[in-house]
Protein backbone atom coordinates (compact mmCIF):
# COMPACT_ATOMS: atom_id res chain seq x y z
CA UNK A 1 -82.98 2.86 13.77
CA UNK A 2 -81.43 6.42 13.80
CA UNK A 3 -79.86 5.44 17.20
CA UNK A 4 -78.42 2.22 15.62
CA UNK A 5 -77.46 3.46 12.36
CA UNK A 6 -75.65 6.63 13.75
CA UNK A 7 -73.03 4.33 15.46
CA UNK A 8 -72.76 2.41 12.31
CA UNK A 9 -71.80 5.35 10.32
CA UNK A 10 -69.32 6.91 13.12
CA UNK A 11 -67.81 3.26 12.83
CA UNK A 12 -67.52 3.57 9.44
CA UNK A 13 -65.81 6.56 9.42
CA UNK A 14 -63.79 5.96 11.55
CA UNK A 15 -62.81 2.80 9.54
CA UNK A 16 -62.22 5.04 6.33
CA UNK A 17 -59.58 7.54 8.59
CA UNK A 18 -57.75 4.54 9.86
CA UNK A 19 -57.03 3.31 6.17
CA UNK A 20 -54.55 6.25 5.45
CA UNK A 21 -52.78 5.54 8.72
CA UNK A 22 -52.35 2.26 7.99
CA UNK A 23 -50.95 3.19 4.57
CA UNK A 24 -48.47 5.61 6.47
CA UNK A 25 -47.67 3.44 8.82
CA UNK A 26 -46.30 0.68 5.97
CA UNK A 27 -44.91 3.69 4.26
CA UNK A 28 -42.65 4.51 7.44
CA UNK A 29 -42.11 0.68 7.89
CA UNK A 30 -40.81 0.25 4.43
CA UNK A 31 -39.19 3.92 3.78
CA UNK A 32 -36.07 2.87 6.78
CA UNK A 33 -35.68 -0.67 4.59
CA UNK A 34 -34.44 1.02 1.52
CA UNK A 35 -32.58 3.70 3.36
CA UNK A 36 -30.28 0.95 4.97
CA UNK A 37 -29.79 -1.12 1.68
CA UNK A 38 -26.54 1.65 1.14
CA UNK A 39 -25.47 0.91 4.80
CA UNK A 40 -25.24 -2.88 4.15
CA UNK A 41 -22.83 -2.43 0.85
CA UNK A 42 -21.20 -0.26 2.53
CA UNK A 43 -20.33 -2.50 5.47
CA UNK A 44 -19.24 -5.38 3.14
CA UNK A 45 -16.80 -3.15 0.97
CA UNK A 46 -15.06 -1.89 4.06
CA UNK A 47 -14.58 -4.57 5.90
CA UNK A 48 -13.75 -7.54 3.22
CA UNK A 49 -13.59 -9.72 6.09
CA UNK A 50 -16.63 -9.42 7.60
CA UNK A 51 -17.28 -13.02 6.77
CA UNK A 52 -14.81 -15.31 8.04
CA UNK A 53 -13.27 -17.31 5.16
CA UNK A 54 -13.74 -20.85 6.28
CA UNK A 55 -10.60 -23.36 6.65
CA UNK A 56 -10.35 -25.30 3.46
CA UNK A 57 -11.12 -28.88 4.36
CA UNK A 58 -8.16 -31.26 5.65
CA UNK A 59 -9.07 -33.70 2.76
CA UNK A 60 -8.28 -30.56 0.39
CA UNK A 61 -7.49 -31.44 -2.93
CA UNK A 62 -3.92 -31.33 -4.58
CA UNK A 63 -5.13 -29.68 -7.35
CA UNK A 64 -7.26 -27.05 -4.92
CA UNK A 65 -4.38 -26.43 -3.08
CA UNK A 66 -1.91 -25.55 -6.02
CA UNK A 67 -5.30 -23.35 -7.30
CA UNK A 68 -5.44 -21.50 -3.84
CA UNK A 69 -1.50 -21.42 -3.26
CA UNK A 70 -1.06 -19.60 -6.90
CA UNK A 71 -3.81 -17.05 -6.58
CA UNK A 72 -2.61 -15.47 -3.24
CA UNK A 73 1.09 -15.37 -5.20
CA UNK A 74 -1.44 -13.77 -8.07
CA UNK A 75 -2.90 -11.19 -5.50
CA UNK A 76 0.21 -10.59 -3.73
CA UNK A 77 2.00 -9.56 -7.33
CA UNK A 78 -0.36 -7.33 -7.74
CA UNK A 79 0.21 -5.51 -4.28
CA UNK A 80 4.31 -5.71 -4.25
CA UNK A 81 4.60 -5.20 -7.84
CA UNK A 82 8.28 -3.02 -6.55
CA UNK A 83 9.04 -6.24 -4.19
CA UNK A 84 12.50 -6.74 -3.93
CA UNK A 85 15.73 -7.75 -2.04
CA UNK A 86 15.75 -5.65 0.95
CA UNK A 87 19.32 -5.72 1.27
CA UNK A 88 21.70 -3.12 -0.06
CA UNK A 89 24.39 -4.17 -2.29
CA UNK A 90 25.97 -3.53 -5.63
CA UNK A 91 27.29 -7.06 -6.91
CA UNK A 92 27.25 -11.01 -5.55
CA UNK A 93 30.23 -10.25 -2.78
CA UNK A 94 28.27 -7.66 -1.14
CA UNK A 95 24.99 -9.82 -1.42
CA UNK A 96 26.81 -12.40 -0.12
CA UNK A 97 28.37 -10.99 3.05
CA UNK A 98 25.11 -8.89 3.52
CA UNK A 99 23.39 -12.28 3.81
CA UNK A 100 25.10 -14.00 6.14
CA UNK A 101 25.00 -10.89 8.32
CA UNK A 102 21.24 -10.58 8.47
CA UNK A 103 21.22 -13.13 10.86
CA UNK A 104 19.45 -13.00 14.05
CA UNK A 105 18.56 -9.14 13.13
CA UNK A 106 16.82 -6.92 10.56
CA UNK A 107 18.05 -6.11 6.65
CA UNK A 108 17.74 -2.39 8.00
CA UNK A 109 20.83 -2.72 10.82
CA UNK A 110 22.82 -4.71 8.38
CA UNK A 111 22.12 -1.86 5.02
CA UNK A 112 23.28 0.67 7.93
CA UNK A 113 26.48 -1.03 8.48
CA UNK A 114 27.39 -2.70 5.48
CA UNK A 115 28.47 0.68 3.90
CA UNK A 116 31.39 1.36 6.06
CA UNK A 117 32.39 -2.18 6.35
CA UNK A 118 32.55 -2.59 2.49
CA UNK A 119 34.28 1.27 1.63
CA UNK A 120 36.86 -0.23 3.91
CA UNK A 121 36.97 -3.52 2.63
CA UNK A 122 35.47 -3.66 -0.81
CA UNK A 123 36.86 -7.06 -2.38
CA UNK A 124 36.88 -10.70 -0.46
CA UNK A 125 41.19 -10.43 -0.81
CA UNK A 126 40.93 -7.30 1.34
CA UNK A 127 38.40 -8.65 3.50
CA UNK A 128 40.49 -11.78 3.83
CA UNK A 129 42.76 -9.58 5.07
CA UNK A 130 41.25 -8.05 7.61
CA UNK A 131 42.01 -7.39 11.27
CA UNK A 132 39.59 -9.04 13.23
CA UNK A 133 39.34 -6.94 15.89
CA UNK A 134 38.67 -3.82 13.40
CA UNK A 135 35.95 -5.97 11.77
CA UNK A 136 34.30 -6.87 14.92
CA UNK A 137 33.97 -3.22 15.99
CA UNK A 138 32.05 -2.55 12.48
CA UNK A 139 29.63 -5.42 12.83
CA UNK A 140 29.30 -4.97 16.69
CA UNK A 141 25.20 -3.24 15.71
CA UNK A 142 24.53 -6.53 13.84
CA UNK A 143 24.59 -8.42 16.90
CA UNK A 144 26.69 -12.04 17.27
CA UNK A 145 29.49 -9.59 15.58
CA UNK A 146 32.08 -12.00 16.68
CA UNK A 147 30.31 -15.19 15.38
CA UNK A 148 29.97 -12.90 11.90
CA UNK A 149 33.13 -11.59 11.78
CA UNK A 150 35.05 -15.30 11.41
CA UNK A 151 31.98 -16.22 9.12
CA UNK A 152 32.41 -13.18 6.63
CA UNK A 153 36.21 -13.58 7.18
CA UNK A 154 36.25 -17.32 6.53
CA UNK A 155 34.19 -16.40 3.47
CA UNK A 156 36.04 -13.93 1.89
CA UNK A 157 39.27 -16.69 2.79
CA UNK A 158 37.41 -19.42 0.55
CA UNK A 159 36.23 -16.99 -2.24
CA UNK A 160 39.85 -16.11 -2.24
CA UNK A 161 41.59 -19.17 -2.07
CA UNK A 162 38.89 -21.67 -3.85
CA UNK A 163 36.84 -19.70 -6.35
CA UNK A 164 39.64 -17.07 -7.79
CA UNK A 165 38.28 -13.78 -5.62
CA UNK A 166 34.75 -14.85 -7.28
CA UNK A 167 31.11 -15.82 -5.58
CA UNK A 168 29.98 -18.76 -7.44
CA UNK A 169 27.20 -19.30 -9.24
CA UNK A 170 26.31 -22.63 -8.33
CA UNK A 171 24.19 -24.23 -5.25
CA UNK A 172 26.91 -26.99 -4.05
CA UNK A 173 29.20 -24.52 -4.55
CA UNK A 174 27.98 -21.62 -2.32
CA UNK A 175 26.95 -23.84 0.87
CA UNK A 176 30.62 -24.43 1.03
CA UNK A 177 31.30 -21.42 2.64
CA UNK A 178 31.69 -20.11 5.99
CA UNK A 179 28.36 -19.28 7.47
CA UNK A 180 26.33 -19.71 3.62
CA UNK A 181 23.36 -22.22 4.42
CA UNK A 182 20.80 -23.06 1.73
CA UNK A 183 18.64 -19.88 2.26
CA UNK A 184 21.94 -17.62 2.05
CA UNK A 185 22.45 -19.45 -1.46
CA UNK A 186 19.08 -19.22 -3.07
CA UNK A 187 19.24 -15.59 -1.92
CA UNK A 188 22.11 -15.16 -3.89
CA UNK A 189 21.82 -17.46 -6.83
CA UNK A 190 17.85 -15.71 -7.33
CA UNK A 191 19.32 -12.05 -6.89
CA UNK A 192 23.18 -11.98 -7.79
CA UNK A 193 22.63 -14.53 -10.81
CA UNK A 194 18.73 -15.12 -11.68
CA UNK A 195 18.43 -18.50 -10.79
CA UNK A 196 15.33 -19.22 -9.30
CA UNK A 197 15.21 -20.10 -5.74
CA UNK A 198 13.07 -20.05 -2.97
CA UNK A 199 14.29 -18.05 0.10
CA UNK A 200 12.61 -19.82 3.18
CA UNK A 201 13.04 -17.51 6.07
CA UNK A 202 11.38 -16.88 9.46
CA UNK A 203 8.46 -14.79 7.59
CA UNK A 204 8.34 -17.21 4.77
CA UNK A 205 7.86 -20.23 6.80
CA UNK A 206 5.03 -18.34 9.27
CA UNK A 207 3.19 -17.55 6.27
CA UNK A 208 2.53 -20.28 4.57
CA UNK A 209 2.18 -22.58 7.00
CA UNK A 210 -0.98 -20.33 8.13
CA UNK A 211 -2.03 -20.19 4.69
CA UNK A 212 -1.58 -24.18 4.83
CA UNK A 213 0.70 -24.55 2.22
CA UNK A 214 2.32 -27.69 4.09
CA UNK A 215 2.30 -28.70 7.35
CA UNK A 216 6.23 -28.97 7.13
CA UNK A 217 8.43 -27.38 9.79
CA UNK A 218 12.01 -28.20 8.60
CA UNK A 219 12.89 -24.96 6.38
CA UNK A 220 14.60 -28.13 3.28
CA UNK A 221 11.18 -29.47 3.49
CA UNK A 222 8.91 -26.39 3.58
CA UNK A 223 11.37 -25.19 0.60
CA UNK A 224 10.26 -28.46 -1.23
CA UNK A 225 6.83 -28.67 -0.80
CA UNK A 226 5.91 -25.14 -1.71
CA UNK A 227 8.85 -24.84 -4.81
CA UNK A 228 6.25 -28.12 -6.03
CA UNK A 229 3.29 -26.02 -6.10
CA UNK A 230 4.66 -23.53 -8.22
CA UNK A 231 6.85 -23.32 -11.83
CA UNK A 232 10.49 -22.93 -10.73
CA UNK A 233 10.69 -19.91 -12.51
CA UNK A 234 8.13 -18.40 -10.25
CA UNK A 235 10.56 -19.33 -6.65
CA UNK A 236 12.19 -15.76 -6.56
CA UNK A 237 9.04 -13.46 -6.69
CA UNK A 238 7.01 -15.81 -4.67
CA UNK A 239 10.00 -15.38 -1.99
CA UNK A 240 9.62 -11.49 -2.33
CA UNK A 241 6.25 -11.65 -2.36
CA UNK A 242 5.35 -13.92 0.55
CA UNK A 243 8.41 -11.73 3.08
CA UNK A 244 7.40 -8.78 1.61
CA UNK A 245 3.64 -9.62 3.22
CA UNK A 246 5.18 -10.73 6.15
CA UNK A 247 7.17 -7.86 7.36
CA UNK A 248 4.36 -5.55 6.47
CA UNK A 249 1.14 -6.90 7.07
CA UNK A 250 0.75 -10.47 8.36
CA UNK A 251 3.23 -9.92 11.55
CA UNK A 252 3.94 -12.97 13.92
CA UNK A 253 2.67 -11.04 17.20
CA UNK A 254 -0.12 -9.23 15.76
CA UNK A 255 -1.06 -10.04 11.95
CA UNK A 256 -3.68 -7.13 10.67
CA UNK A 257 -6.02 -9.42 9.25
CA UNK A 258 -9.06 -6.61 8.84
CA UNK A 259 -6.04 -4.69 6.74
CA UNK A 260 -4.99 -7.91 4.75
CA UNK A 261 -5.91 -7.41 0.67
CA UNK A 262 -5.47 -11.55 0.43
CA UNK A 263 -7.88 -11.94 3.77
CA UNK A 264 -11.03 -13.61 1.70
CA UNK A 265 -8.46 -16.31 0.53
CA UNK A 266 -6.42 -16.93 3.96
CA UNK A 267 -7.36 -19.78 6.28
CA UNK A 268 -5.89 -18.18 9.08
CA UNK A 269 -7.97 -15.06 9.06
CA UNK A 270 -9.10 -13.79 12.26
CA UNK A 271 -5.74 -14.84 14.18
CA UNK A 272 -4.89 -11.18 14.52
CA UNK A 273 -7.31 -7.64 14.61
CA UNK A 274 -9.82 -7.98 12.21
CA UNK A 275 -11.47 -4.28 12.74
CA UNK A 276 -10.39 -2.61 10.02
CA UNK A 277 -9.55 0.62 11.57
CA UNK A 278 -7.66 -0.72 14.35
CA UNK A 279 -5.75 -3.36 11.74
CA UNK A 280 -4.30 -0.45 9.73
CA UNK A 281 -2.46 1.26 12.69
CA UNK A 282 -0.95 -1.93 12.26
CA UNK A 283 0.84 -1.54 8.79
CA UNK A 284 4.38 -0.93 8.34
CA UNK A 285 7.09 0.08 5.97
CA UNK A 286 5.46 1.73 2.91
CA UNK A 287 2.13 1.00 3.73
CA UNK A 288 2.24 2.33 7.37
CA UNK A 289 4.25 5.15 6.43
CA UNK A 290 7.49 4.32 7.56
CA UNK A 291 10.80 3.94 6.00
CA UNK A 292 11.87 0.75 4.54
CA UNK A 293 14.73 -1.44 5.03
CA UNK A 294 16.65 -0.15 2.45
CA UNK A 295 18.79 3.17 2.85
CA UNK A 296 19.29 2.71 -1.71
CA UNK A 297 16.12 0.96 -2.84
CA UNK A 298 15.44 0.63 -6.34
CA UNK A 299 13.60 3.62 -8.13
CA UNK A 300 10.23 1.22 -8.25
CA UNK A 301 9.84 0.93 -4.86
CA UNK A 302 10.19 5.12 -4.57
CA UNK A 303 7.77 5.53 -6.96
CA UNK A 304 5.65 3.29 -5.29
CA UNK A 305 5.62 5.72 -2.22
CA UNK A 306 8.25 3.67 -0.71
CA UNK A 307 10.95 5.42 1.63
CA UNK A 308 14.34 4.85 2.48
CA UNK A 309 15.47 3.32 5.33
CA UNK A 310 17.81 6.37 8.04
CA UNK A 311 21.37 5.56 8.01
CA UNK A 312 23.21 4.55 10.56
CA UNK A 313 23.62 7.23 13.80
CA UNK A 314 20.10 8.61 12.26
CA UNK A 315 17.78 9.73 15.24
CA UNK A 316 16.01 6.77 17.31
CA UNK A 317 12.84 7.84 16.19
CA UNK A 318 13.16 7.57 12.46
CA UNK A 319 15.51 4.57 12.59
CA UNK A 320 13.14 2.72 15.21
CA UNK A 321 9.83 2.63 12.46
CA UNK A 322 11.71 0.85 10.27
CA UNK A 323 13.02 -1.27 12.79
CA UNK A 324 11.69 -4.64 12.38
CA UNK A 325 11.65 -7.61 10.58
């Protein structure tokens, strides 16, 4: 019995020491559980994309779409607050001509050469005026500088001869002129005179076409089908807004979706580099550092961190951040 019982209580002993064990083994289990609860909010807050916003359905509601369309305007407000014009100039003639020169190049070349063309020629009678040839050889960094010079000649001919030296302030009225299409206008009519317009540009129509604001490819009809999701009075900012996003941080090459504030609401997401890290090397203008495209931007946009764009002649390396559209 002694024999028999000895085991038993060996057994049981053994039984009591393995209890504690046991304990400390659930203890370890559970202790690394709660540790990593911090490492999974962490995750999600710095990398809002980490789950992939789904595509809203093709049989998308009008009234969802207007809902999603105005809430990225929303969100993008509240990121360009400073968004503006990113052309120099100091009334409509200057707007005007500044317009029709950023053509087939970047806001920044044309605010570098702009000032000597207009302390040379500062009205549309003088520019009317003009030698060609001396023209051509100020526009020549624009690129197509001959192409410009008869359109900002040809311009300042019709402002002079048609409208009393004057831009108008109407839409029939301004895609008239020499080399004014209706993008050049609402540019103008928004900016020079406060009518709302809606500017629809290589960056405009990229952007919400990924955001699937319309399907539309024609810039009359993509300027129609967005201008109905929003109140007309809205078309000027929203233009601001949407370039303003596109030159900075949805690029056509490379968009930096794991850098994009508006990712959680954009179909799109994941067409460019979603690590955040890599995505903000991405940035540009203010947000990456760099100067803008403006060589006087308004005081907002300095306050905002922004910086102005090198003037013309400036070193490569300063001039070439800026650099692109």
């Amino acid at each position: 019995m002694r024999k028999t019982t000895a085991p038993t209580k060996k057994a049981s002993a053994t039984t009591k020491k393995a209890a504690p064990a046991k304990k400390a083994a659930r203890t370890a289990t559970k202790a690394p559980a709660k540790k990593a609860t911090p490492t999974k909010t962490t995750t999600k807050k710095a990398a809002p994309a980490e789950v992939t916003p789904a595509k809203p359905p093709r049989n998308e509601s009008r009234t969802a779409l207007v809902r999603r369309a105005r809430r990225i305007n929303r969100e993008l407000a509240e990121i360009y607050p400073y968004a503006h014009p990113e052309l120099d100039f100091e009334n409509s003639f200057q707007l005007v001509i500044a317009t029709v020169l950023s053509a087939q190049t970047t806001d920044l070349r044309v605010n570098q050469t702009t000032p000597t063309l207009f302390a040379k020629y500062p009205t549309p009678e003088d520019l009317a005026a003009a030698n060609p040839e001396e023209v051509e050889e100020i526009l020549r960094p624009t690129g197509f500088f001959r192409a410009k010079t008869k359109s900002v000649i040809g311009l300042s001919k019709a402002l002079r001869d048609d409208f009393g030296g004057e831009v108008p302030g109407r839409l029939e009225d301004l895609v008239k002129l020499p080399g004014v299409g209706r993008k050049t206008a609402f540019v103008v009519l928004g900016n020079a005179f406060g009518r709302p317009g809606i500017t629809v540009d290589t960056h405009f129509q990229r952007l919400v076409r990924r955001w699937q604001w319309t399907d539309e490819k024609e810039p009359d009809k993509i300027e129609a089908a967005v201008g109905a999701l929003f109140p007309k009075s809205d078309w000027t900012d929203l233009s601001h807004h949407v370039i303003w996003h596109g030159r900075r941080i949805c690029h056509a090459r490379k968009p930096a979706c794991g850098a994009c504030p508006i990712a959680p609401l954009c179909p799109a997401y994941g067409e460019g580099e979603t690590d955040p890290e890599k995505a903000r090397k991405l940035l540009k203008y203010e947000k990456g550092g760099f100067p803008g495209q403006r060589l006087k931007p308004p005081q907002a946009y300095l306050d905002a961190g922004g910086i102005p764009a090198p003037p013309l002649g400036a070193p490569a390396s300063s001039a070439s951040s800026a650099d692109s559209g």
